[in-house]
Every structure is written in C-alpha cells, then in structure tokens.
Protein backbone atom coordinates (compact mmCIF):
# COMPACT_ATOMS: atom_id res chain seq x y z
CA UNK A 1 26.46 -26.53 28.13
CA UNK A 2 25.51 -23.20 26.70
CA UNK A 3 28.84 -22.41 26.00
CA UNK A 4 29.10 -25.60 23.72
CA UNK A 5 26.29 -25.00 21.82
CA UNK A 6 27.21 -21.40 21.16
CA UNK A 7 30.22 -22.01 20.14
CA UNK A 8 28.90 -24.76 17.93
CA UNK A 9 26.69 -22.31 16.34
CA UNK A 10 28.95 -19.83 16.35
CA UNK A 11 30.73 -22.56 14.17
CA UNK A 12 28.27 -22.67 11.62
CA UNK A 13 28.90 -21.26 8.22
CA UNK A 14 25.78 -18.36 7.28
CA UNK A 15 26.40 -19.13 3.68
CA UNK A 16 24.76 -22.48 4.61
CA UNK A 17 21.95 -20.54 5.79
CA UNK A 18 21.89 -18.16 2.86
CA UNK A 19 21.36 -21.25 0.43
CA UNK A 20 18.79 -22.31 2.49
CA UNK A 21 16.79 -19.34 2.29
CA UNK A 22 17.16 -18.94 -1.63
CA UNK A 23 16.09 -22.19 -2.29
CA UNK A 24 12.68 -21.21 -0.09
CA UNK A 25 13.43 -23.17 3.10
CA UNK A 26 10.95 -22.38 5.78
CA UNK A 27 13.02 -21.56 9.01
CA UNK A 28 11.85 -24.58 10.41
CA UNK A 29 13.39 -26.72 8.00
CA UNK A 30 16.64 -24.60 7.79
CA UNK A 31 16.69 -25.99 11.71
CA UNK A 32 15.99 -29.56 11.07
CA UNK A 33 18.43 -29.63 8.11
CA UNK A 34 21.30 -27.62 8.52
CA UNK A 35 21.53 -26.55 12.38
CA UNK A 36 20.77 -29.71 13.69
CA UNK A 37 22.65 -32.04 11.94
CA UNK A 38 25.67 -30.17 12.09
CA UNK A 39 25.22 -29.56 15.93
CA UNK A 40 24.83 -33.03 16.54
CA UNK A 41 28.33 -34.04 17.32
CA UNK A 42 28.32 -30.51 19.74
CA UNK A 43 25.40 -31.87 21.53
CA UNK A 44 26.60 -35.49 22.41
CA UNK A 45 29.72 -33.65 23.56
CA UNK A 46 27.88 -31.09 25.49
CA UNK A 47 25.54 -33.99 26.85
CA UNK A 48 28.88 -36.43 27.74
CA UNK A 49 30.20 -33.91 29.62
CA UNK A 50 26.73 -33.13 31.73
CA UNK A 51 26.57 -36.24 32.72
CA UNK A 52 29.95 -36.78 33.81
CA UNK A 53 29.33 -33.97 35.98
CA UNK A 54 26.10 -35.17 37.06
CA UNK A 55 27.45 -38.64 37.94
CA UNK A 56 29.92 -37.03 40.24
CA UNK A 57 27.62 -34.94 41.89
CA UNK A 58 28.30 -35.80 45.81
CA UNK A 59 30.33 -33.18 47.55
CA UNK A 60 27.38 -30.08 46.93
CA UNK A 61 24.49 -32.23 47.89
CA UNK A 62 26.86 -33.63 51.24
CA UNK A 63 27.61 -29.91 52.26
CA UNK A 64 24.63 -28.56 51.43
CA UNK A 65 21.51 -30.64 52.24
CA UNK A 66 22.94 -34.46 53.64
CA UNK A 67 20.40 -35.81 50.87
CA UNK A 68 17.42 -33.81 52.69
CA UNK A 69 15.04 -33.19 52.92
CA UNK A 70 14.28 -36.47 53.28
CA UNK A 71 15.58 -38.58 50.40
CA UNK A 72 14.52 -35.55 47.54
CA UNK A 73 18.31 -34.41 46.75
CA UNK A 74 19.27 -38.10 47.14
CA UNK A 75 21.88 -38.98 44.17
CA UNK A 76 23.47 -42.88 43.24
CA UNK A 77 27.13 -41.63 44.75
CA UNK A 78 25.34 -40.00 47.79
CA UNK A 79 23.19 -43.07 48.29
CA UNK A 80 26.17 -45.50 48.00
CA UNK A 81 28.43 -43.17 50.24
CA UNK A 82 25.42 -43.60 52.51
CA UNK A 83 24.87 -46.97 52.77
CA UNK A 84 28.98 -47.94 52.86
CA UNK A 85 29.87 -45.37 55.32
CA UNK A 86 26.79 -44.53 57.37
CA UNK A 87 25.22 -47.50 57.51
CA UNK A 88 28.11 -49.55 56.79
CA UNK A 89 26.67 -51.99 54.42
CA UNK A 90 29.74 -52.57 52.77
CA UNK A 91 29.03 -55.20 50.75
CA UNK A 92 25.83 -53.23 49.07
CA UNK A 93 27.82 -50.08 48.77
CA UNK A 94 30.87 -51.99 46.85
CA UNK A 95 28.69 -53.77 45.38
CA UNK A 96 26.27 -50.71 43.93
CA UNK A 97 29.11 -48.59 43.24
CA UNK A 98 30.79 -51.56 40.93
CA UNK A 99 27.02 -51.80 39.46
CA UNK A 100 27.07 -47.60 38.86
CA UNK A 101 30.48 -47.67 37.47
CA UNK A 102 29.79 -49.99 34.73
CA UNK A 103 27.05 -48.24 34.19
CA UNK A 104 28.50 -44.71 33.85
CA UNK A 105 31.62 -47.01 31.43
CA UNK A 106 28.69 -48.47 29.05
CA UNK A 107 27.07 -44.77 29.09
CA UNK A 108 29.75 -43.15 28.48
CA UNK A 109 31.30 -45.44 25.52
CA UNK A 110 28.59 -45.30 23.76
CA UNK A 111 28.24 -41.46 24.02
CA UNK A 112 32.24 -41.40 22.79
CA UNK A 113 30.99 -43.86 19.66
CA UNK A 114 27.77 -42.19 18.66
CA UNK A 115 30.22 -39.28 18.52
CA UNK A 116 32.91 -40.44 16.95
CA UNK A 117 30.57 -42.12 13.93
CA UNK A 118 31.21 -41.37 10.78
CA UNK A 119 28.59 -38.94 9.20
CA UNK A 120 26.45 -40.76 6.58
CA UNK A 121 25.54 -38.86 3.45
C-alpha cells in the first residue's frame, strides 16, 4: 500500500501546490483540497487490493499458528476451512463460504464503482 500512495503522490503536480501556497492556503487545507482529492482514486485502489489480500489470507495463518492461540488469528477462510474439513460440517462450510463470497463480490463492486465514478466538479 505504501507503494501506491507514493507513487500517487509522486503523481501529483507541485505547481498545484505552488498555487496553493500563493493564494495563502494553510498546509492543512493544501491537504484537504488538493492531496486528498486527487489521491482518492489511489486510495480505493490501494484499499481494493488490501482487502483482496486480506480476504485470502489462509495459507500464513494455517502454517504458522492453526488459528492459535486459541481462536485470536482466526480469519472467515480459516474458519470455513475449519468447520468443512476439520469438523466436517459441510453444509455450514459451503454454505458460509457462498455467504463470504458474495460478500467479498458486493465489496469489491462497489470498491471498482466508487472508483471508476466520474469526478464531480
């Protein structure tokens, strides 16, 4: 995610900033009207792709700690792995990981459409 939202910055035109400062912006409002407005689009994308990533988080957490201790590095795809496989509740694991994967398809579209907005002026 850093690496998105450097390059999005990196993106940014100074002369933006320059007009800012000679009309007597503070550098708070410099922030709230120029950077983050145009790093809006960078941070939906950076924020689509963490989650992604965080939805398919299953193989570290498996390797690593079996959801221990306890249930504290529990995730949804560890917990439905777990209750399909381990406990063979098959039903309630097909039936969760239909429920996650609409989820993650709702989520995710309207991540993709906030981005994909046209910018009102």
């Amino acid at each position: 995610m850093f690496v998105i939202l450097l390059a999005g910055l990196a993106a940014i035109p100074d002369e933006l900033y320059e007009a800012t400062e000679m009309d007597g912006a503070q550098p708070r409002q410099s922030f709230f009207f120029v950077t983050l407005p145009l790093l809006t689009p960078i941070i939906l994308i950076a924020v689509t792709f963490r989650f992604i990533d965080a939805a398919k988080l299953f193989d570290i957490i498996y390797s690593l700690t079996r959801g221990g201790p306890g249930t504290e590095t529990y995730t949804a795809s560890y917990y439905l792995y777990q209750q399909g496989f381990q406990f063979f509740h098959l039903g309630q694991g097909t039936a969760g990981a239909w429920m996650f994967t609409i989820m993650l398809t709702f989520i995710s579209f309207w991540l993709v459409r906030r981005l994909l907005k046209p910018v009102e002026e």
